[in-house]
N, C-alpha and C. Protein backbone atom coordinates (compact mmCIF):
# COMPACT_ATOMS: atom_id res chain seq x y z
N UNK A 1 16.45 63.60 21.61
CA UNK A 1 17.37 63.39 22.69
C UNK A 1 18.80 63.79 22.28
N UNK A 2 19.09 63.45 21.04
CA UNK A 2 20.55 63.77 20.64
C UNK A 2 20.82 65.05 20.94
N UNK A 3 19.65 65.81 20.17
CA UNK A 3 19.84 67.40 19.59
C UNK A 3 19.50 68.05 21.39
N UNK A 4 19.29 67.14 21.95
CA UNK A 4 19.24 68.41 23.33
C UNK A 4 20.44 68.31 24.19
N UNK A 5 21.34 66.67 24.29
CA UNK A 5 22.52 66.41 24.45
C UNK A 5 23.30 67.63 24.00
N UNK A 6 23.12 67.04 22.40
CA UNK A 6 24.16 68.57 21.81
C UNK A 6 24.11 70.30 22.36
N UNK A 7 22.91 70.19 22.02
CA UNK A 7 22.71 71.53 23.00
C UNK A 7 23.62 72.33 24.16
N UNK A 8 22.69 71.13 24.99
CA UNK A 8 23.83 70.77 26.54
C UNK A 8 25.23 71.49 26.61
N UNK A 9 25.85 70.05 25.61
CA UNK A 9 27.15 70.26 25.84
C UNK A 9 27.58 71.64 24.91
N UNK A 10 26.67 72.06 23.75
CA UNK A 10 27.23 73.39 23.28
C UNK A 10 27.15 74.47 24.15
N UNK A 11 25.95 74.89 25.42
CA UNK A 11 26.12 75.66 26.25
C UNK A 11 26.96 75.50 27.59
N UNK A 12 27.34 74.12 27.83
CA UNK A 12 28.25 74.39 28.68
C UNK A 12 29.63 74.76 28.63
N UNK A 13 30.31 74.56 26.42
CA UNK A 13 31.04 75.35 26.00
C UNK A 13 30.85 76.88 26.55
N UNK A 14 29.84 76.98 25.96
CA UNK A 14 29.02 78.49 25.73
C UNK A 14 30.01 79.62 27.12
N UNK A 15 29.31 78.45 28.28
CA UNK A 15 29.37 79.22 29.33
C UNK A 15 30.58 79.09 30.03
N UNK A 16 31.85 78.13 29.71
CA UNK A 16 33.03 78.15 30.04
C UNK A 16 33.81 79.33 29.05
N UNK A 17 34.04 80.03 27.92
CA UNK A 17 34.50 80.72 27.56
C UNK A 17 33.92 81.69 28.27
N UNK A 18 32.43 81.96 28.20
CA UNK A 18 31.88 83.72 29.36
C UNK A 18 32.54 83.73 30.30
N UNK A 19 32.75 82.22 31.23
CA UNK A 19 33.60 82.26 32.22
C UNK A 19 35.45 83.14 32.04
N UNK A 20 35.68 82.86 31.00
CA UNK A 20 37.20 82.94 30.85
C UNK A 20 37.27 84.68 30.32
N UNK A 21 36.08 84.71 29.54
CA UNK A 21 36.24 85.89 29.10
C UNK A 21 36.44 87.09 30.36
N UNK A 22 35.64 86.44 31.47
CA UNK A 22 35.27 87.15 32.18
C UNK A 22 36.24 87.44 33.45
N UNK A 23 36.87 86.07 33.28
CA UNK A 23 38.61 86.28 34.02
C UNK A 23 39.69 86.80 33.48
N UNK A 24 39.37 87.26 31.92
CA UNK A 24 40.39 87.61 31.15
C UNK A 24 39.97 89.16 31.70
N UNK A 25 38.75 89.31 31.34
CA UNK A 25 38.54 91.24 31.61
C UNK A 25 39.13 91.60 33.05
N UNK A 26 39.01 90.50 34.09
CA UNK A 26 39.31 91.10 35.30
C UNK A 26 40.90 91.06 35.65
N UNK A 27 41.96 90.08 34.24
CA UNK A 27 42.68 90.73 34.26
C UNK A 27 43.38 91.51 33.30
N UNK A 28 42.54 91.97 32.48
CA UNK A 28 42.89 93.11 31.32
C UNK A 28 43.08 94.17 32.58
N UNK A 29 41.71 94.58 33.32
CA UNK A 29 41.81 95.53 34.43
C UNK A 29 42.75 95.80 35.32
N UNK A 30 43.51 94.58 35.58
CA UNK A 30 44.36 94.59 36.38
C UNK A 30 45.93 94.93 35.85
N UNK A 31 46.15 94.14 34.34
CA UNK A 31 47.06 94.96 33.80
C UNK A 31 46.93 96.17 33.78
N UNK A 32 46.06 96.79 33.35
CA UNK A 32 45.54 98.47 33.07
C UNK A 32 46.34 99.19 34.48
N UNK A 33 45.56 98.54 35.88
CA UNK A 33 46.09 99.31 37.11
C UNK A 33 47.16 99.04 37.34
N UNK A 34 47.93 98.21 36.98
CA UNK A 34 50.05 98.21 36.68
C UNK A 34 50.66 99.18 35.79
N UNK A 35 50.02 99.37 35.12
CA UNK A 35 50.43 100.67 34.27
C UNK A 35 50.24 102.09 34.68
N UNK A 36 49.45 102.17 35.55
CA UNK A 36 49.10 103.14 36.09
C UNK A 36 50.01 103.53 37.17
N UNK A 37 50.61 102.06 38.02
CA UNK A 37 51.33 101.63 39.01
C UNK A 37 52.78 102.16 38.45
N UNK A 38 53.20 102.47 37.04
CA UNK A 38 54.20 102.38 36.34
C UNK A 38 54.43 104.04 36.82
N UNK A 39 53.33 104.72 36.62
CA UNK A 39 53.86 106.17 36.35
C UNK A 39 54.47 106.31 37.59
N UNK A 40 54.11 105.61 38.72
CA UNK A 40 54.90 106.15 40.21
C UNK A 40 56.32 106.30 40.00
N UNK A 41 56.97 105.58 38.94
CA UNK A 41 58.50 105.18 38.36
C UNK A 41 58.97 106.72 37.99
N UNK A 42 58.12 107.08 37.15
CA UNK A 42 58.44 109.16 36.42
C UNK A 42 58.47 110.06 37.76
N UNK A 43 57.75 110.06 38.79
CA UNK A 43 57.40 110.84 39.74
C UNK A 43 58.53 110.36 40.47
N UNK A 44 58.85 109.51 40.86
CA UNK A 44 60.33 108.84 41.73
C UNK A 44 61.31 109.43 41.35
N UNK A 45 61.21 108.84 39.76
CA UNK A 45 62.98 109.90 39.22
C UNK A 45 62.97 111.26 39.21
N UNK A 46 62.05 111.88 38.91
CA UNK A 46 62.02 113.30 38.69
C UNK A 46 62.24 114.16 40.03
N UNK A 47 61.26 113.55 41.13
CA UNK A 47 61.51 114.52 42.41
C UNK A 47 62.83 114.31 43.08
N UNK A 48 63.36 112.75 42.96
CA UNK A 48 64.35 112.76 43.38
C UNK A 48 65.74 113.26 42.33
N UNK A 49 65.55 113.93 41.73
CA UNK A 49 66.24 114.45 40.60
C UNK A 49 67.31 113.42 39.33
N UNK A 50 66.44 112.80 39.01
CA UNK A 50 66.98 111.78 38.01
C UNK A 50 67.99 112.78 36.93
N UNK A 51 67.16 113.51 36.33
CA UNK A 51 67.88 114.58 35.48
C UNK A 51 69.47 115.03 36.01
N UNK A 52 69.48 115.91 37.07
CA UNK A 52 71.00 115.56 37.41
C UNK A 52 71.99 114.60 37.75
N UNK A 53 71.42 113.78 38.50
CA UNK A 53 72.13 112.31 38.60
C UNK A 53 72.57 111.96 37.51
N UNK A 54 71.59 111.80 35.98
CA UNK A 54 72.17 111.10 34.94
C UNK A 54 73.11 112.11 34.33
N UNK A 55 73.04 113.49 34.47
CA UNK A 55 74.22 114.02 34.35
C UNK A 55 75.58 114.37 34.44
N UNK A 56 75.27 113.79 35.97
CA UNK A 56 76.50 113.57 36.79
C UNK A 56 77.05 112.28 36.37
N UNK A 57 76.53 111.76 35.94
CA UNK A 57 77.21 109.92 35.42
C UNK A 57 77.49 109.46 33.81
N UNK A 58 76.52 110.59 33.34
CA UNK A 58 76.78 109.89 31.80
C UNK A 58 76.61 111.27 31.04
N UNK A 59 75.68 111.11 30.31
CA UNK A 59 75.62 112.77 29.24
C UNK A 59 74.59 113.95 29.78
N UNK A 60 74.70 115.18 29.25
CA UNK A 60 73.88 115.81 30.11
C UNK A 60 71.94 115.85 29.92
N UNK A 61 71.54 115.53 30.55
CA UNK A 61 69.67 115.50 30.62
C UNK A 61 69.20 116.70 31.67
N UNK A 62 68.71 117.80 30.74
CA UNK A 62 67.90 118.56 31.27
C UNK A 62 66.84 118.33 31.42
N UNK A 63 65.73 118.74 32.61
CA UNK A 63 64.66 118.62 33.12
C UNK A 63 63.39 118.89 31.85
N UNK A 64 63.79 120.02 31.05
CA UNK A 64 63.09 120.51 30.44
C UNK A 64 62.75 118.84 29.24
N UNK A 65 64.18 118.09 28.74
CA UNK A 65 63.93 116.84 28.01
C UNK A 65 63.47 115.70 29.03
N UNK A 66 63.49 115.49 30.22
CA UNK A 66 63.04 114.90 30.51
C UNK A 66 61.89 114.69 30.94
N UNK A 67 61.44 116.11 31.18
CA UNK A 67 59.85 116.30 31.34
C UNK A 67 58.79 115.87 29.78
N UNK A 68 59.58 116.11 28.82
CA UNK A 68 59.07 116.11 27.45
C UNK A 68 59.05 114.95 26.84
N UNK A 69 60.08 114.59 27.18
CA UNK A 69 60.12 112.91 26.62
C UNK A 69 59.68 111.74 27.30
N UNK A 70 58.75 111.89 28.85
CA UNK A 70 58.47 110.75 29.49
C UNK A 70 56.96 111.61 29.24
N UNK A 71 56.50 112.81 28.96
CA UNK A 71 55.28 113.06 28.34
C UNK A 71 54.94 112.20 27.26
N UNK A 72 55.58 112.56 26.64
CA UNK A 72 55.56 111.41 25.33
C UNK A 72 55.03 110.04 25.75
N UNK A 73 56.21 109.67 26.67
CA UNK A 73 55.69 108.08 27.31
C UNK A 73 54.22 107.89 28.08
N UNK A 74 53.91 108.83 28.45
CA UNK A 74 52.83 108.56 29.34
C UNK A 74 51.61 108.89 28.48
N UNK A 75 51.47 109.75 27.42
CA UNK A 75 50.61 109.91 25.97
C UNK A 75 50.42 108.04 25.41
N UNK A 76 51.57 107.66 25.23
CA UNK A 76 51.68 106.17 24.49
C UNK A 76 50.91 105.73 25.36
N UNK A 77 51.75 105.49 26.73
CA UNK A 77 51.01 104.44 27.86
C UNK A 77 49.32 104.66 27.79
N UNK A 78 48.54 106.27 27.55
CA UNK A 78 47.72 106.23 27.99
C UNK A 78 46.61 105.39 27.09
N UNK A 79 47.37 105.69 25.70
CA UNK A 79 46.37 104.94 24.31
C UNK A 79 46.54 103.61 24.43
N UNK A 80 47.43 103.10 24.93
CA UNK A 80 48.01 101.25 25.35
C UNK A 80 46.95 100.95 26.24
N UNK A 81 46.91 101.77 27.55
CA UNK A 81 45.55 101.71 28.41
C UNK A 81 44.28 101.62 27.68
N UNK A 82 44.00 102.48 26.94
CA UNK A 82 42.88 102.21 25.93
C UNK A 82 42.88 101.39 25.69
N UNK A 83 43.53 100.81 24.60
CA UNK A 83 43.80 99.48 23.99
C UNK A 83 43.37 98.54 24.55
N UNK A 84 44.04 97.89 25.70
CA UNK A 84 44.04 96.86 26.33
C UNK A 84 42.27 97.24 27.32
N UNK A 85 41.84 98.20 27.71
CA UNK A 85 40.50 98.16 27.84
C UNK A 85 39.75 97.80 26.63
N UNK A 86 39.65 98.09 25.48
CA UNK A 86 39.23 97.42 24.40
C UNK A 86 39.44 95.87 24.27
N UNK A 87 40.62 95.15 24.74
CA UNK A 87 40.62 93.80 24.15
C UNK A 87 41.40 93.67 23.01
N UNK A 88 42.41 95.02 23.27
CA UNK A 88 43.12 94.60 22.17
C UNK A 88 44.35 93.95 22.03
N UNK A 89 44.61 92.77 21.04
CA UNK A 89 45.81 91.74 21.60
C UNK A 89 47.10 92.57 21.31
N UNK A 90 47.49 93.78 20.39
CA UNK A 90 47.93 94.45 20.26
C UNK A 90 48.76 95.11 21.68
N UNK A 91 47.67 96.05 22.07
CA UNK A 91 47.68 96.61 22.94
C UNK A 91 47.92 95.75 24.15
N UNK A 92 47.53 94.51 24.63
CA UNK A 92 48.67 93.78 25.52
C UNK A 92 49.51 93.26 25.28
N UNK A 93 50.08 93.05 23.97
CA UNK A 93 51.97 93.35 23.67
C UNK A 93 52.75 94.11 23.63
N UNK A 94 52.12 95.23 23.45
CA UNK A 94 52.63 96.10 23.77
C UNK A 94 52.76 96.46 25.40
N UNK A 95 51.31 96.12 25.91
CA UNK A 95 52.14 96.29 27.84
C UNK A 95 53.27 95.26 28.41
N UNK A 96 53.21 94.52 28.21
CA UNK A 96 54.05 93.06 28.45
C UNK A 96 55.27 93.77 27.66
N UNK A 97 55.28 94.47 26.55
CA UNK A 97 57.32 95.46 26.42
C UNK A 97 56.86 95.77 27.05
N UNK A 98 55.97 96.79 27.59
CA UNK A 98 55.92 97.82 28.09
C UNK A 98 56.98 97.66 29.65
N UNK A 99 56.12 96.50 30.11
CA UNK A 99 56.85 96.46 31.39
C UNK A 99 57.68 95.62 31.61
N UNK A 100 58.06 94.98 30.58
CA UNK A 100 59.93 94.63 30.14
C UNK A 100 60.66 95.60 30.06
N UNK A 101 60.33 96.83 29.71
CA UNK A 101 61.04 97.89 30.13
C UNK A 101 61.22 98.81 30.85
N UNK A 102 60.12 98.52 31.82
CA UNK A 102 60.38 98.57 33.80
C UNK A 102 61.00 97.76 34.27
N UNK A 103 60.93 96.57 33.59
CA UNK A 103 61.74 96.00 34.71
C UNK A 103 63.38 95.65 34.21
N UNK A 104 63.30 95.94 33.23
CA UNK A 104 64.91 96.04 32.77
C UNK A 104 65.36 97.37 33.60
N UNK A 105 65.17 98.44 33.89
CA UNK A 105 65.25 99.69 33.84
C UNK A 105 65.56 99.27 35.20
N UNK A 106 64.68 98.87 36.59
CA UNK A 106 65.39 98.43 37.58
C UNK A 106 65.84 97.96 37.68
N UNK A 107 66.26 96.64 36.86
CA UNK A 107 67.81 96.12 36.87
C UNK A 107 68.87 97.02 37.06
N UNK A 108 68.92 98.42 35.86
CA UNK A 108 69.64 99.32 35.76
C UNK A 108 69.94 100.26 36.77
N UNK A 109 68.71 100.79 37.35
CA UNK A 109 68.93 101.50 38.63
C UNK A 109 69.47 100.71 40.03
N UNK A 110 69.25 99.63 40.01
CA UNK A 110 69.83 98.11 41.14
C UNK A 110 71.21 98.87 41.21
N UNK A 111 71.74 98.56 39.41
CA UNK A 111 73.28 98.28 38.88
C UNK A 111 74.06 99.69 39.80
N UNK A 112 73.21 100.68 39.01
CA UNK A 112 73.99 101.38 38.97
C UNK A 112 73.89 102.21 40.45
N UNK A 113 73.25 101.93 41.25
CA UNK A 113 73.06 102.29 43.00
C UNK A 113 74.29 101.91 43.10
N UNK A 114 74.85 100.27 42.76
CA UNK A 114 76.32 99.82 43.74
C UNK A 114 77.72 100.77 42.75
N UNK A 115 76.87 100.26 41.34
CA UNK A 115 78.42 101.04 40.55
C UNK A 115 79.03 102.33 40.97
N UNK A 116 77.48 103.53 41.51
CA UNK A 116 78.30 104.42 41.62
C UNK A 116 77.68 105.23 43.32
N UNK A 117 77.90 103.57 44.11
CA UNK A 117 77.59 103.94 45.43
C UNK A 117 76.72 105.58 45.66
N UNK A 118 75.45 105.84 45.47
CA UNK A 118 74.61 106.19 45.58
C UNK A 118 73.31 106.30 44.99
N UNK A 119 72.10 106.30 45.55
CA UNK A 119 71.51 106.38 44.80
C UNK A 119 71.08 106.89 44.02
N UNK A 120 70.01 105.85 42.88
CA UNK A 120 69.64 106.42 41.41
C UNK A 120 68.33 106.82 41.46
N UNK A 121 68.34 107.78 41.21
CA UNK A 121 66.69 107.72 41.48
C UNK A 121 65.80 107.08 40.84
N UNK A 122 64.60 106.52 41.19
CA UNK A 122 64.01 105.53 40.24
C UNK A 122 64.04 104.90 40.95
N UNK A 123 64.75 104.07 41.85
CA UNK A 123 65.31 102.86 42.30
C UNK A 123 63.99 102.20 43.37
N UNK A 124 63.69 103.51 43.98
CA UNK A 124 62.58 103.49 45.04
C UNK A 124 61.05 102.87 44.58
N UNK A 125 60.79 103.35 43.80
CA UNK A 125 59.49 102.84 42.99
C UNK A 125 59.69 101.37 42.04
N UNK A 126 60.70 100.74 41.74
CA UNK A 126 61.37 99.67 40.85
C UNK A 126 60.81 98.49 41.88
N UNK A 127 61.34 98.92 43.47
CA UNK A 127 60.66 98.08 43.91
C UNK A 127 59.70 97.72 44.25
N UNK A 128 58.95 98.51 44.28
CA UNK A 128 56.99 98.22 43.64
C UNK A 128 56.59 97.18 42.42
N UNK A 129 57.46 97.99 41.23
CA UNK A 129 57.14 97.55 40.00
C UNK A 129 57.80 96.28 39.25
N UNK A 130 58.84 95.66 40.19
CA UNK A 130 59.78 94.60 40.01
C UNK A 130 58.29 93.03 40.08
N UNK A 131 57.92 93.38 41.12
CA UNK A 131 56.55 92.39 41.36
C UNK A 131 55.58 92.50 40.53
N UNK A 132 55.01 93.97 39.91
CA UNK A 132 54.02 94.12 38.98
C UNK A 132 54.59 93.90 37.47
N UNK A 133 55.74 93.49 37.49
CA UNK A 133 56.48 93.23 36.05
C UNK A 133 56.27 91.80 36.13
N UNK A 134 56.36 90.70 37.51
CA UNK A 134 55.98 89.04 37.29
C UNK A 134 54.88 88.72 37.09
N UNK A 135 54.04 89.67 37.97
CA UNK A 135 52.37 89.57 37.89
C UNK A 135 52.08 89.87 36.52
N UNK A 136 52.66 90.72 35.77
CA UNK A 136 52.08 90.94 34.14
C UNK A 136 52.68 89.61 33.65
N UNK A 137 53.80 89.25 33.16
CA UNK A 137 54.13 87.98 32.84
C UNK A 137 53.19 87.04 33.24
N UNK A 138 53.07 86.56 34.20
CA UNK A 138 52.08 85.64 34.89
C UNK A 138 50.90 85.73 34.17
N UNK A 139 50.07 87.15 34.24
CA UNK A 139 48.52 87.17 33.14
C UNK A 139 48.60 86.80 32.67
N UNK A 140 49.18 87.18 31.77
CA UNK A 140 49.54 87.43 30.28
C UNK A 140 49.80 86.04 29.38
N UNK A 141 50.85 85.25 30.09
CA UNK A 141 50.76 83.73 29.87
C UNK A 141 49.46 82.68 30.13
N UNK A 142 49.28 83.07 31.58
CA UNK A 142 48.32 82.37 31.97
C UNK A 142 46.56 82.43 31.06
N UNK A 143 46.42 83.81 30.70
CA UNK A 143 45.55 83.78 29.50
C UNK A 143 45.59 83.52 28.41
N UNK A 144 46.86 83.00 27.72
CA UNK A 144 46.91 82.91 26.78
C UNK A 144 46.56 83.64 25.34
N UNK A 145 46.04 84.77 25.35
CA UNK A 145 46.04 85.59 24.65
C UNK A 145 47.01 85.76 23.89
N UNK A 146 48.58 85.57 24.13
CA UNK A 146 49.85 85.94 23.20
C UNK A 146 50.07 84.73 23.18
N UNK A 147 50.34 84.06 22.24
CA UNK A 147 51.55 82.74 22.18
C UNK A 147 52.78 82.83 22.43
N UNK A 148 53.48 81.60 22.58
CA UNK A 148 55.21 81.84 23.19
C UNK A 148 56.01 82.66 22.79
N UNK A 149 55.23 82.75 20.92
CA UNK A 149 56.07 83.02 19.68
C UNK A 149 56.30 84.90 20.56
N UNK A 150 54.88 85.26 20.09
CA UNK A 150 54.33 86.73 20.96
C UNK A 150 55.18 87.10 22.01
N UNK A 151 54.64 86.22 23.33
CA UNK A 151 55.73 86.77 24.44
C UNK A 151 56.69 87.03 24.25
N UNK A 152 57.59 85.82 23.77
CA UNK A 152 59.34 86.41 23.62
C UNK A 152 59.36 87.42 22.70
N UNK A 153 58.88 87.75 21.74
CA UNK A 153 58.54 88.74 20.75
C UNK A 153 58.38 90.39 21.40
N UNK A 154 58.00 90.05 22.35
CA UNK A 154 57.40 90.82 23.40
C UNK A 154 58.43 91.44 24.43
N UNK A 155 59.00 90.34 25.28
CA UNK A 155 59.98 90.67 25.96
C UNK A 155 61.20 91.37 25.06
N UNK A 156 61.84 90.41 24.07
CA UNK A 156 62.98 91.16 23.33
C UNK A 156 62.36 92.48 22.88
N UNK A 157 61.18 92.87 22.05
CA UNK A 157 60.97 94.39 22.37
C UNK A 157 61.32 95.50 23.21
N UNK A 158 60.66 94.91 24.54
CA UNK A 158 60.34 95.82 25.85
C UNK A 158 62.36 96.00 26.22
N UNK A 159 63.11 94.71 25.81
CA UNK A 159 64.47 95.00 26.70
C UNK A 159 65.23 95.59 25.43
N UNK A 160 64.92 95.58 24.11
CA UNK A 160 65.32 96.72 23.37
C UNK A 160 65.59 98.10 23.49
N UNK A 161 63.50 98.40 23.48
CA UNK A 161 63.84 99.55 23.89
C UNK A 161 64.49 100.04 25.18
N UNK A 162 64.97 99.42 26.12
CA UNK A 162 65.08 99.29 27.58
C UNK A 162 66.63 100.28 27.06
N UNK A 163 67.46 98.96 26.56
CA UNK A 163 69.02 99.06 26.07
C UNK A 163 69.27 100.68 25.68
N UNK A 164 68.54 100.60 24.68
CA UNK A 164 67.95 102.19 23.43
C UNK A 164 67.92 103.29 24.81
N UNK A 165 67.26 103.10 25.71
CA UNK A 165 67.15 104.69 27.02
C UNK A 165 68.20 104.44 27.25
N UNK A 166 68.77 103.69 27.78
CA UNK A 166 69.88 103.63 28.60
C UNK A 166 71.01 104.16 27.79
N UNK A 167 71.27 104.02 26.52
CA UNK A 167 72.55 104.29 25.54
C UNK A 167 72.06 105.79 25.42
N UNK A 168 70.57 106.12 25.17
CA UNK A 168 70.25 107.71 25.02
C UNK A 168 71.31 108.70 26.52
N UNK A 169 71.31 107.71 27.36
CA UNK A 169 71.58 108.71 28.66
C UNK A 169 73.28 109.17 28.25
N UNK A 170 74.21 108.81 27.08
CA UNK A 170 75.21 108.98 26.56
C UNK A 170 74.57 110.22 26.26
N UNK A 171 73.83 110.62 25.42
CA UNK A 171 73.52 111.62 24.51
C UNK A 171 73.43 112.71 24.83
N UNK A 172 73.70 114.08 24.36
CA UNK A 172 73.68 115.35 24.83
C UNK A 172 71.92 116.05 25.05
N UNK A 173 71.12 116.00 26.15
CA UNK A 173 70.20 116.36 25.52
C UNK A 173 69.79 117.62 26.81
N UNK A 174 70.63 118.76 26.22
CA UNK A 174 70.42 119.80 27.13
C UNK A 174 69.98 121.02 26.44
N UNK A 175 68.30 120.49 26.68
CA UNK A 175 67.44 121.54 25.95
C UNK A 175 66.18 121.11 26.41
């Protein structure tokens, strides 16, 4: 009688983690499709010509670096996507910066719409991704997968590098 008690209660462990695991995958998936949600952010700035705008305001950014260097970003993003389809805790600290630095970035485009009364490009898609930046927070905690230590670890990352683009747009990069 004991040993089938025990049992019992070891499979109804058993089957509350399958449970969790199984709410965790559906929202690993769902982080995954926010990231995806992210690239609409590159396609926003670019058609609406981010490259000259930031020229017109700060240092000069040719198309040719900006096409090259958000390649770059979307190469990273795509192995992070991997990642986090794997289960890797890695790889969702890295999305959680990731989209600390979407959503810092629309802070920036917000700012700088009033600073320099017109718009920034970017700005249009921010507000998509302003909501898919709480909804990642929200997972992300709510699964517990990262500890507090992690998250903030996490966030100060993502608004690092955030700071880091934004000071690049000083920089000469007309090539």
């Amino acid at each position: 009688m004991f040993i089938k008690k025990r049992f019992q209660a070891c499979s109804h462990i058993m089957h509350k983690i399958v449970d969790k695991l199984k709410t965790c995958r559906l929202n690993l998936n769902k982080l995954i499709a926010i990231q995806f949600l992210n690239f609409s952010h590159f396609i926003d700035e670019y058609f609406f010509g981010f490259p000259e705008w930031a020229t017109r305001h700060f240092g000069t950014t040719s198309k040719n670096y900006y096409l090259l260097s958000h390649a770059m970003i979307i190469l990273f993003i795509g192995v992070m996507m991997w990642g986090i389809k794997k289960g890797s805790k890695t790889a969702i600290f890295l999305a959680l910066a990731v989209q600390t630095v979407f959503f810092t970035n629309g802070i920036f485009h917000i700012i700088t719409t009033f600073l320099f009364s017109e718009y920034s490009p970017g700005l249009l898609s921010q507000l998509i991704i302003f909501p898919a930046s709480i909804i990642t927070y929200k997972m992300v905690r709510e699964s517990k997968v990262l500890s507090v230590r992690e998250v903030a670890h996490s966030l100060v990352l993502g608004t690092t590098i955030s700071v880091l683009i934004i000071l690049s747009l000083w920089l000469n990069m007309a090539w």
